[in-house]
C-alpha atoms as a PDB file:
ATOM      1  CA  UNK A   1      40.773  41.265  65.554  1.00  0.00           C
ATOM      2  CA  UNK A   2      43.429  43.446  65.843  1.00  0.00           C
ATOM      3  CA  UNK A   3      45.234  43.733  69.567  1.00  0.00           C
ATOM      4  CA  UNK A   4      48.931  45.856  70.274  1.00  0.00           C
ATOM      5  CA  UNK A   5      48.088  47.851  67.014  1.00  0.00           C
ATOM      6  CA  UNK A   6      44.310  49.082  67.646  1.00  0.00           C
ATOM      7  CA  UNK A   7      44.601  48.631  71.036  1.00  0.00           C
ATOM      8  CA  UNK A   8      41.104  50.944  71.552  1.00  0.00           C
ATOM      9  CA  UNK A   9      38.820  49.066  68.754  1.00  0.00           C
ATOM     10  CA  UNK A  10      39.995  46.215  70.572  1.00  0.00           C
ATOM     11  CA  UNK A  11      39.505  46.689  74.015  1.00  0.00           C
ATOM     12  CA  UNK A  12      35.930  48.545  73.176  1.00  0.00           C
ATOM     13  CA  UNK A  13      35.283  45.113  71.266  1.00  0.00           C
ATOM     14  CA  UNK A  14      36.109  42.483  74.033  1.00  0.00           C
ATOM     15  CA  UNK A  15      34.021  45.002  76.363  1.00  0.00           C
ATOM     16  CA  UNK A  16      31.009  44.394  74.094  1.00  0.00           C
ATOM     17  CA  UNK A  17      31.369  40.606  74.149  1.00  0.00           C
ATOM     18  CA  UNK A  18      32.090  40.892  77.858  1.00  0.00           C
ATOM     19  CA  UNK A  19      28.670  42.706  78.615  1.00  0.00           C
ATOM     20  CA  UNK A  20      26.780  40.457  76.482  1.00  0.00           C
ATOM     21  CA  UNK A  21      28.576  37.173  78.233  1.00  0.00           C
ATOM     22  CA  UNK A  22      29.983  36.189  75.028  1.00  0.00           C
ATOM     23  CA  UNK A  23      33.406  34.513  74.353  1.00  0.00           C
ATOM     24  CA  UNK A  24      34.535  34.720  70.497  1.00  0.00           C
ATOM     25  CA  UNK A  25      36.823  32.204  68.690  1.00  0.00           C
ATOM     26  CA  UNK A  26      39.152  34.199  66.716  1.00  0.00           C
ATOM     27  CA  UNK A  27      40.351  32.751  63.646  1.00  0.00           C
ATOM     28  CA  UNK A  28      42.777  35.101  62.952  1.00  0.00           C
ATOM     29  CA  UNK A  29      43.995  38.190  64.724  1.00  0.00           C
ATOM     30  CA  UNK A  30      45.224  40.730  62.001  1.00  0.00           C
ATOM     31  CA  UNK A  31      46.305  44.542  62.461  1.00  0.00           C
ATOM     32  CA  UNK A  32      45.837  45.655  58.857  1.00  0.00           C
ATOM     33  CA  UNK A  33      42.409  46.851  57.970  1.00  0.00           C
ATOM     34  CA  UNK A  34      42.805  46.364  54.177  1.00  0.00           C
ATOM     35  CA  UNK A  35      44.267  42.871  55.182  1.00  0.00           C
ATOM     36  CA  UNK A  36      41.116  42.019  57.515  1.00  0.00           C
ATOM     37  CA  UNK A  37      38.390  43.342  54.389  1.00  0.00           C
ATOM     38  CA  UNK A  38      40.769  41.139  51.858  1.00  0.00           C
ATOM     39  CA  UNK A  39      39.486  37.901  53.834  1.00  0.00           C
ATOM     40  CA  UNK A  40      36.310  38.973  53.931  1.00  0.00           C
ATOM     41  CA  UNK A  41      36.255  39.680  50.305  1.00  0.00           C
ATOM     42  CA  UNK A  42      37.952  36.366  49.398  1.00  0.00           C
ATOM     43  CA  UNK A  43      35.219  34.661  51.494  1.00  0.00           C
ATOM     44  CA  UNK A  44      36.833  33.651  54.127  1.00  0.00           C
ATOM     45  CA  UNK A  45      34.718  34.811  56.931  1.00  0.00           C
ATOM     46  CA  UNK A  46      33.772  38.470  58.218  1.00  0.00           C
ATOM     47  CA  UNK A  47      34.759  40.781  60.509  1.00  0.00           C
ATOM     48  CA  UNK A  48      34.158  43.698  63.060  1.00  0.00           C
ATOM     49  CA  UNK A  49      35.997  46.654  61.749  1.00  0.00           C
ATOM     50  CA  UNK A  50      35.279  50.169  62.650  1.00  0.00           C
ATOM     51  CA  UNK A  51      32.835  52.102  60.896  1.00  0.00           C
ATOM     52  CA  UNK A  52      35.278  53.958  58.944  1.00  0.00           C
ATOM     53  CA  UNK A  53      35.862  50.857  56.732  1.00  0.00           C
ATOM     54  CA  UNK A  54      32.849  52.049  54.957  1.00  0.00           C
ATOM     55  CA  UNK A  55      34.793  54.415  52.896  1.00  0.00           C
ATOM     56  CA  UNK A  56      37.160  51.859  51.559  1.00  0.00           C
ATOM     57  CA  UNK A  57      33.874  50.431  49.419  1.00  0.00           C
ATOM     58  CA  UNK A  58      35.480  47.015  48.283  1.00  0.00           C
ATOM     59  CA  UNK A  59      33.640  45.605  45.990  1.00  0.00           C
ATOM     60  CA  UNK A  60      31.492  42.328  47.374  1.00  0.00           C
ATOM     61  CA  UNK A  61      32.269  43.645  50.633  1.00  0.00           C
ATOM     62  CA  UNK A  62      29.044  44.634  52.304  1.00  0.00           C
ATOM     63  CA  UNK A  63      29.249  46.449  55.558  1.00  0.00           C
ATOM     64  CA  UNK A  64      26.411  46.386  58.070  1.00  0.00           C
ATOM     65  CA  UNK A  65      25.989  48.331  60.608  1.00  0.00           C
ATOM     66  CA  UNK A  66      26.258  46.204  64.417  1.00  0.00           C
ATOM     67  CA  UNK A  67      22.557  46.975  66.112  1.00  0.00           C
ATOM     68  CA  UNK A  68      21.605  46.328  69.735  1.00  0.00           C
ATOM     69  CA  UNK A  69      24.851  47.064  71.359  1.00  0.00           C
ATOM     70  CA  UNK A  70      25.349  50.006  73.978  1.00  0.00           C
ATOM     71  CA  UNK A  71      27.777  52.767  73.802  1.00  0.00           C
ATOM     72  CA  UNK A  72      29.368  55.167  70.729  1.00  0.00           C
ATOM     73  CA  UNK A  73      30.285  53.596  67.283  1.00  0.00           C
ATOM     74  CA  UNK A  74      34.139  53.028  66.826  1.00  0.00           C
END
């Protein structure tokens, strides 16, 4: 997750796990969206990104969409 540099997607993102009483581990906390999907295509775990990831289409990188949470998408 990224903090100083995406200070919004962040702060929506520890609001959602706030509401829902939920207190992540982060394994690494990155800034660099093409950074973040190159973990997640090397297997190395996933991520929350915003939904404008989607147009980056790497391959073996599937995005899904995040369902039951309240509020606009980021």
């Amino acid at each position: 997750m990224a903090t100083a540099e995406a200070r919004y997607s962040h702060e929506a993102l520890v609001g959602v796990f706030r509401r829902a009483e939920v207190v992540p581990r982060y394994g690494h906390q990155l800034s660099q969206l093409h950074t973040i999907l190159a973990l997640v295509r090397a297997e190395l775990g996933l991520a929350l990104v915003p939904r404008a990831a989607e147009t980056l289409k790497l391959d073996s990188v599937v995005p899904r969409p995040v369902t039951g949470v309240e509020g606009e998408p980021v």
